[in-house]
PDB file of N, CA and C in Angstrom:
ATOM      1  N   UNK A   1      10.634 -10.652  18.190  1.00  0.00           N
ATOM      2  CA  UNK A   1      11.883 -10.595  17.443  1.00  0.00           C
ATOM      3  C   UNK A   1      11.942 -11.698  16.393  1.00  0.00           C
ATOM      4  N   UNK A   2      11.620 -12.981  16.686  1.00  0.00           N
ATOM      5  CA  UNK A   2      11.468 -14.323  15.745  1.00  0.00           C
ATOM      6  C   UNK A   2      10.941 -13.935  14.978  1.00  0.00           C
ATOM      7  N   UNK A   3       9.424 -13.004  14.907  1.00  0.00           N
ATOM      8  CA  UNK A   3       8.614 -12.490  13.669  1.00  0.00           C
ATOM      9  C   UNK A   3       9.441 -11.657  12.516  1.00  0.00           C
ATOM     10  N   UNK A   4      10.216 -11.029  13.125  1.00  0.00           N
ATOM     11  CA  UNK A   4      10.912  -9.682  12.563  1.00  0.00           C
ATOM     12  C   UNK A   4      11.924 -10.974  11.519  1.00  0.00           C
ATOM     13  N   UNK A   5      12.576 -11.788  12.003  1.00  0.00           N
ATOM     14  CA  UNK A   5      13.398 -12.489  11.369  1.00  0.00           C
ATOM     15  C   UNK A   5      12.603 -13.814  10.155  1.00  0.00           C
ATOM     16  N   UNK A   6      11.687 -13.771  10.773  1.00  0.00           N
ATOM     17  CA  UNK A   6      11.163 -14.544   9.912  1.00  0.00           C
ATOM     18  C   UNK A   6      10.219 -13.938   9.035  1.00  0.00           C
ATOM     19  N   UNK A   7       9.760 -13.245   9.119  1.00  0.00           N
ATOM     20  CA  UNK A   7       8.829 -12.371   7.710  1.00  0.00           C
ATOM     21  C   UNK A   7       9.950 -11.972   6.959  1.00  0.00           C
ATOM     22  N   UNK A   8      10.727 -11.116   7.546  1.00  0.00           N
ATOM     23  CA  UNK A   8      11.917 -10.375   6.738  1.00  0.00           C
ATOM     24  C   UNK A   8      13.386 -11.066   6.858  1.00  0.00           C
ATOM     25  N   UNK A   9      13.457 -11.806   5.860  1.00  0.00           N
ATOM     26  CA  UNK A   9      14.842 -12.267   5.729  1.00  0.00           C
ATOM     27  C   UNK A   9      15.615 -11.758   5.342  1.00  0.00           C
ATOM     28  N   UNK A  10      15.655 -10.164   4.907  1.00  0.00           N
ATOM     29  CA  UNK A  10      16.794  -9.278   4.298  1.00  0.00           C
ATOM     30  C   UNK A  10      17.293  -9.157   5.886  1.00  0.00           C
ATOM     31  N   UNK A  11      16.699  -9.059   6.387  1.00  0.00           N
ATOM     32  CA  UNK A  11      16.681  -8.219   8.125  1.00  0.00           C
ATOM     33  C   UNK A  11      17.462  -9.624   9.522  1.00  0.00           C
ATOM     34  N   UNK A  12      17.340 -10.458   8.894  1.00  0.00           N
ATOM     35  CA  UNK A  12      17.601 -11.671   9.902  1.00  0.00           C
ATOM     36  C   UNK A  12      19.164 -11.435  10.102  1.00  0.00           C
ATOM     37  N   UNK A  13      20.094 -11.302   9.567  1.00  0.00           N
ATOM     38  CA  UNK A  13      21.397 -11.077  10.002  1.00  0.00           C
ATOM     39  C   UNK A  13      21.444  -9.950  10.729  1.00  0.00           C
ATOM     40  N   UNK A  14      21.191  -8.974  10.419  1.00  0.00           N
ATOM     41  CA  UNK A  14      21.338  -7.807  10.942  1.00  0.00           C
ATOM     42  C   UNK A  14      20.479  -7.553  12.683  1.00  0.00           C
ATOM     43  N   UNK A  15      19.186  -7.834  12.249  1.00  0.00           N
ATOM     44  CA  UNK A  15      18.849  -8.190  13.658  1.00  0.00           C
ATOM     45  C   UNK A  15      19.618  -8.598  14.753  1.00  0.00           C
ATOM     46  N   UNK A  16      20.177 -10.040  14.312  1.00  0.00           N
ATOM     47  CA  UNK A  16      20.490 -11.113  15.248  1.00  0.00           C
ATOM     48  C   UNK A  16      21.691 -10.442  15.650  1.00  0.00           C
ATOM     49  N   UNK A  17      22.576  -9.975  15.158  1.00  0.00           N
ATOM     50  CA  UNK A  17      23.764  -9.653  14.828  1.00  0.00           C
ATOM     51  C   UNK A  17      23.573  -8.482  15.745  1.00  0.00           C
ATOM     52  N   UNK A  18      23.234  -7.156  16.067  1.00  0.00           N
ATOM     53  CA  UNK A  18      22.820  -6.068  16.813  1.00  0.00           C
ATOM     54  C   UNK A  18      22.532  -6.470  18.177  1.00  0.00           C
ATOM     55  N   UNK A  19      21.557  -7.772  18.384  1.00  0.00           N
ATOM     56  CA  UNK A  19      21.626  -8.186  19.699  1.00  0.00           C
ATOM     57  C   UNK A  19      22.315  -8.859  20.476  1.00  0.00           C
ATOM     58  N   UNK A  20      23.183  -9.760  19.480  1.00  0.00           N
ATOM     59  CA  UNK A  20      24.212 -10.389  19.934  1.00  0.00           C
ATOM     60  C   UNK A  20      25.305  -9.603  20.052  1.00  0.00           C
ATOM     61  N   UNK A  21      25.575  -8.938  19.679  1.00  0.00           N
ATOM     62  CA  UNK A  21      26.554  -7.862  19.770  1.00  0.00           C
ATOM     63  C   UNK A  21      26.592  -6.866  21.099  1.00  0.00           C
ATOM     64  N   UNK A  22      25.318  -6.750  21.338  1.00  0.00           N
ATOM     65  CA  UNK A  22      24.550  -5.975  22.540  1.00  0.00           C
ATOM     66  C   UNK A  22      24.481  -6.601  23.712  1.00  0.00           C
ATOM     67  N   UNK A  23      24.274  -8.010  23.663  1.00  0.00           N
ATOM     68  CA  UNK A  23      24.300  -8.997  24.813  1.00  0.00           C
ATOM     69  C   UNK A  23      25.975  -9.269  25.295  1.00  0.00           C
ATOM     70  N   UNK A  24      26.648  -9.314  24.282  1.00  0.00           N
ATOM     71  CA  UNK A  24      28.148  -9.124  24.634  1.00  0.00           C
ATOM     72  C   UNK A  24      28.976  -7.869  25.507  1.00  0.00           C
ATOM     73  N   UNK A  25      28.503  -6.531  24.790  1.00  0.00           N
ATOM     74  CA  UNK A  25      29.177  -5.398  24.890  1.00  0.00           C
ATOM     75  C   UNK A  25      28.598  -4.521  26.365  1.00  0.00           C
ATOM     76  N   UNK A  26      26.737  -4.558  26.195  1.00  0.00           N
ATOM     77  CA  UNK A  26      26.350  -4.041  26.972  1.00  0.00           C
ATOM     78  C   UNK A  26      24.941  -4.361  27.352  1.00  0.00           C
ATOM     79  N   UNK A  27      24.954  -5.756  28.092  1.00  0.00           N
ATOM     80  CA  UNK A  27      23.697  -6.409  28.047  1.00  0.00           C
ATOM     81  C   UNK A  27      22.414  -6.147  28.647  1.00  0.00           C
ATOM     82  N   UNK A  28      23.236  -4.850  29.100  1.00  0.00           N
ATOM     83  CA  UNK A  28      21.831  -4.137  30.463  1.00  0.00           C
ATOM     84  C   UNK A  28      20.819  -3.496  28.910  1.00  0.00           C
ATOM     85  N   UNK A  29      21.387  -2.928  27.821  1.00  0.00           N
ATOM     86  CA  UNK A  29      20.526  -2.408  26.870  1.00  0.00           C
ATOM     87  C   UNK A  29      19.922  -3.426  25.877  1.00  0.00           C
ATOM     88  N   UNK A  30      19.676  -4.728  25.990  1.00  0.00           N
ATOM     89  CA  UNK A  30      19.210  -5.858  25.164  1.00  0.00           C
ATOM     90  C   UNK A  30      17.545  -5.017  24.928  1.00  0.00           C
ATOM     91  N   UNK A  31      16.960  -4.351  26.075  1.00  0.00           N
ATOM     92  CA  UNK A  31      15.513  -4.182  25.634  1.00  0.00           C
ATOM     93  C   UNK A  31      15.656  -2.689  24.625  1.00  0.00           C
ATOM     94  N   UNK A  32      16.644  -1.883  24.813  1.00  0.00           N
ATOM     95  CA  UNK A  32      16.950  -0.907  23.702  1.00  0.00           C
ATOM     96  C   UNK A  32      16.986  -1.554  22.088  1.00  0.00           C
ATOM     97  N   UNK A  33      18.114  -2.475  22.182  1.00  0.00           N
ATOM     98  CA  UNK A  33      18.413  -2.844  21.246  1.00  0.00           C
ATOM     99  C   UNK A  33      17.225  -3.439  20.354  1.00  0.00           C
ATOM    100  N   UNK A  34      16.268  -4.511  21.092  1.00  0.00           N
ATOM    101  CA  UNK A  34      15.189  -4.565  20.921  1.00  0.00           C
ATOM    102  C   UNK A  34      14.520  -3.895  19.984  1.00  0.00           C
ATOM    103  N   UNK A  35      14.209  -3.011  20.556  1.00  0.00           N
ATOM    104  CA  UNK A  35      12.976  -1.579  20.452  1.00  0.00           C
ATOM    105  C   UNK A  35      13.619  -1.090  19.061  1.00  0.00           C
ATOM    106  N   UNK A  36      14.900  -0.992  19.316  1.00  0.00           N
ATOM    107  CA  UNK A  36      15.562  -0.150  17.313  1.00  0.00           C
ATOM    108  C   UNK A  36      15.621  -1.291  16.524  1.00  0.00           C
ATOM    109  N   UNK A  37      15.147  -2.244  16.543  1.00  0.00           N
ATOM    110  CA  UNK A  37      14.940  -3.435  15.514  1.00  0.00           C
ATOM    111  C   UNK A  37      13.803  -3.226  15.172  1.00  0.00           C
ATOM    112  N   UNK A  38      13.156  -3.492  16.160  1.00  0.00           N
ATOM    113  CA  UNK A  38      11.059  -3.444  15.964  1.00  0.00           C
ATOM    114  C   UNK A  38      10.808  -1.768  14.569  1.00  0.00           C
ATOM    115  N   UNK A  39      11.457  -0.664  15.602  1.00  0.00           N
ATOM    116  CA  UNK A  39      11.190   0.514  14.731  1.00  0.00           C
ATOM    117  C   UNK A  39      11.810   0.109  13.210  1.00  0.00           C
ATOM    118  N   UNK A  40      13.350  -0.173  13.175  1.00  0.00           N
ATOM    119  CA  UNK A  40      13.885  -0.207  12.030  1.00  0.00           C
ATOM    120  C   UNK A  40      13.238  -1.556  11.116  1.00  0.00           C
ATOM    121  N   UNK A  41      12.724  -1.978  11.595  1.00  0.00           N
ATOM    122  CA  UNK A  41      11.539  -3.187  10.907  1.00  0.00           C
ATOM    123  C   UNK A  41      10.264  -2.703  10.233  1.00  0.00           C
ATOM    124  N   UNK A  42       9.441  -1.558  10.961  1.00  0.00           N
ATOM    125  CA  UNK A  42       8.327  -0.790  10.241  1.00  0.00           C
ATOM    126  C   UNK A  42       8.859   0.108   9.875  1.00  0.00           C
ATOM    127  N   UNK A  43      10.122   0.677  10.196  1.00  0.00           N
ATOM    128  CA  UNK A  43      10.463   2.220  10.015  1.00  0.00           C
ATOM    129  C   UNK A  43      10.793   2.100   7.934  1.00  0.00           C
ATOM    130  N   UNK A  44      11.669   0.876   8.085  1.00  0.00           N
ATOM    131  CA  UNK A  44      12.691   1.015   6.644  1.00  0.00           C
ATOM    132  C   UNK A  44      11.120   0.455   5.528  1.00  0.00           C
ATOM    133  N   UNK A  45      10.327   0.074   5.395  1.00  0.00           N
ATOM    134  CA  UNK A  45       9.922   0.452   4.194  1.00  0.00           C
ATOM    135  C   UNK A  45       9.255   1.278   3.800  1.00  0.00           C
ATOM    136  N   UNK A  46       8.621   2.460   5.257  1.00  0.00           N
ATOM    137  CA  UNK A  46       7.998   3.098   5.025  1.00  0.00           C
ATOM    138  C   UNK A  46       8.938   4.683   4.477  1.00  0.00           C
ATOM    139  N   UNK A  47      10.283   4.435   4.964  1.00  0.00           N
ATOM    140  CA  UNK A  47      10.796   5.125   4.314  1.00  0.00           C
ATOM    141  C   UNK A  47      11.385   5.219   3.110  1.00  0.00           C
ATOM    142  N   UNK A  48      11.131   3.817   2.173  1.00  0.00           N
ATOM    143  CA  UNK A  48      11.958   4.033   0.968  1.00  0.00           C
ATOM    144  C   UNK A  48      10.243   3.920   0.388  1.00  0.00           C
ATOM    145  N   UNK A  49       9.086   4.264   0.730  1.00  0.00           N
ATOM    146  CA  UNK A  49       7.978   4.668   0.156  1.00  0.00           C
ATOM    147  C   UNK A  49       7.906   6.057   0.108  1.00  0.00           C
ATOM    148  N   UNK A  50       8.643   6.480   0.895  1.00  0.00           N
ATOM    149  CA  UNK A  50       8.233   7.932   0.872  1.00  0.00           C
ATOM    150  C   UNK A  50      10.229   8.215   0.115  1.00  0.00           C
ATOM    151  N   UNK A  51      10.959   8.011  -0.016  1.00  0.00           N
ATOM    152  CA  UNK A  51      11.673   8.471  -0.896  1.00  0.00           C
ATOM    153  C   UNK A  51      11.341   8.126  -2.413  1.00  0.00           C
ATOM    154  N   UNK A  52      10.497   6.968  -2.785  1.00  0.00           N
ATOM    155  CA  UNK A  52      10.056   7.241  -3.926  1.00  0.00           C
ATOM    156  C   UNK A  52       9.443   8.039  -4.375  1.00  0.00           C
ATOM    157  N   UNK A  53       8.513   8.304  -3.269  1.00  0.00           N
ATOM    158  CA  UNK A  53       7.581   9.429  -3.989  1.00  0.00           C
ATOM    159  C   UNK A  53       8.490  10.970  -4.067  1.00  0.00           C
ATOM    160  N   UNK A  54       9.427  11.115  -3.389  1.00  0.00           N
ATOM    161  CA  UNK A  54       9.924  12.218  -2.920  1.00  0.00           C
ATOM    162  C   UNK A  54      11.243  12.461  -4.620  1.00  0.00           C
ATOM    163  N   UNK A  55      11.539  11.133  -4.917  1.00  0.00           N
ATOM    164  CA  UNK A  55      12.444  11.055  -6.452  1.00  0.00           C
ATOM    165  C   UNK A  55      11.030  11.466  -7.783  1.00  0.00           C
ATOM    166  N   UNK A  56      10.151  11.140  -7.169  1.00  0.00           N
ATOM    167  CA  UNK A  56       8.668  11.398  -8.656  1.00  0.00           C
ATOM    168  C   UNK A  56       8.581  12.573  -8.324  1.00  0.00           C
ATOM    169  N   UNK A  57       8.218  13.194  -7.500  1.00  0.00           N
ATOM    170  CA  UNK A  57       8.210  14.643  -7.307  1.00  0.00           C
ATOM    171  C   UNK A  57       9.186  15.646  -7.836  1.00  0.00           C
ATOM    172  N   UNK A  58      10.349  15.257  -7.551  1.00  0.00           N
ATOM    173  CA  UNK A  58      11.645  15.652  -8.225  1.00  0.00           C
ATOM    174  C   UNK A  58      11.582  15.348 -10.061  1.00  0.00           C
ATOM    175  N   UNK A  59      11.469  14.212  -9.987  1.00  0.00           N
ATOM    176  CA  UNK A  59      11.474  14.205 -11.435  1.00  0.00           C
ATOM    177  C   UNK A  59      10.643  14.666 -12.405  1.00  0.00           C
ATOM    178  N   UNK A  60       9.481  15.416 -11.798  1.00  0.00           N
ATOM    179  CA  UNK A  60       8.158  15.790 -12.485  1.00  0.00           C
ATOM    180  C   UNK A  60       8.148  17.471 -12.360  1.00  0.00           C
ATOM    181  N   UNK A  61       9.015  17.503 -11.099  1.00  0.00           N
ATOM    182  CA  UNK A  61       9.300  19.544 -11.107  1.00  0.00           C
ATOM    183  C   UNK A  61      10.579  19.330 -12.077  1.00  0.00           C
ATOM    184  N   UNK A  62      11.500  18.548 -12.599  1.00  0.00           N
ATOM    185  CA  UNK A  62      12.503  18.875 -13.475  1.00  0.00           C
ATOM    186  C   UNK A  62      12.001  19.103 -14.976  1.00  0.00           C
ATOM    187  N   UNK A  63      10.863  18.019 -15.114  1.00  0.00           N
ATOM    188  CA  UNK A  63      10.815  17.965 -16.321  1.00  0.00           C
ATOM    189  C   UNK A  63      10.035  19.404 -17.013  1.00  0.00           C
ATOM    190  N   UNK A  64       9.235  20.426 -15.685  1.00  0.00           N
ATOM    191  CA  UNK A  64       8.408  21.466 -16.285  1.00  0.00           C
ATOM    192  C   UNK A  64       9.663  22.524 -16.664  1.00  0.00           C
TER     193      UNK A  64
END
């Protein structure tokens, strides 16, 4: 989790913030909460790689 916050500093509030929130509300799911950080850590740039390509595609069938 320290890695996740420290490579990615867009991500450090939000992280911390989800587990602390989780350790408060419902602390039996801290290793859930976990696990959707880790994903949403590799998940989010691989998805705004593939919505770029998915806006070039679009913009290249508009222009024919």
């Amino acid at each position: 989790m320290s890695e996740i916050t420290f490579r990615r500093s867009d991500m450090r509030w939000h992280a911390w913030r989800l587990l602390a929130e989780c350790a408060v509300r419902n602390p039996r799911a801290m290793r859930n909460a976990t696990v959707m950080n880790v994903f949403f850590f590799y998940g989010a740039p691989l998805s705004r790689i593939r919505i770029a390509q998915a806006r070039k595609q679009i913009e290249v069938s508009t222009l024919r």
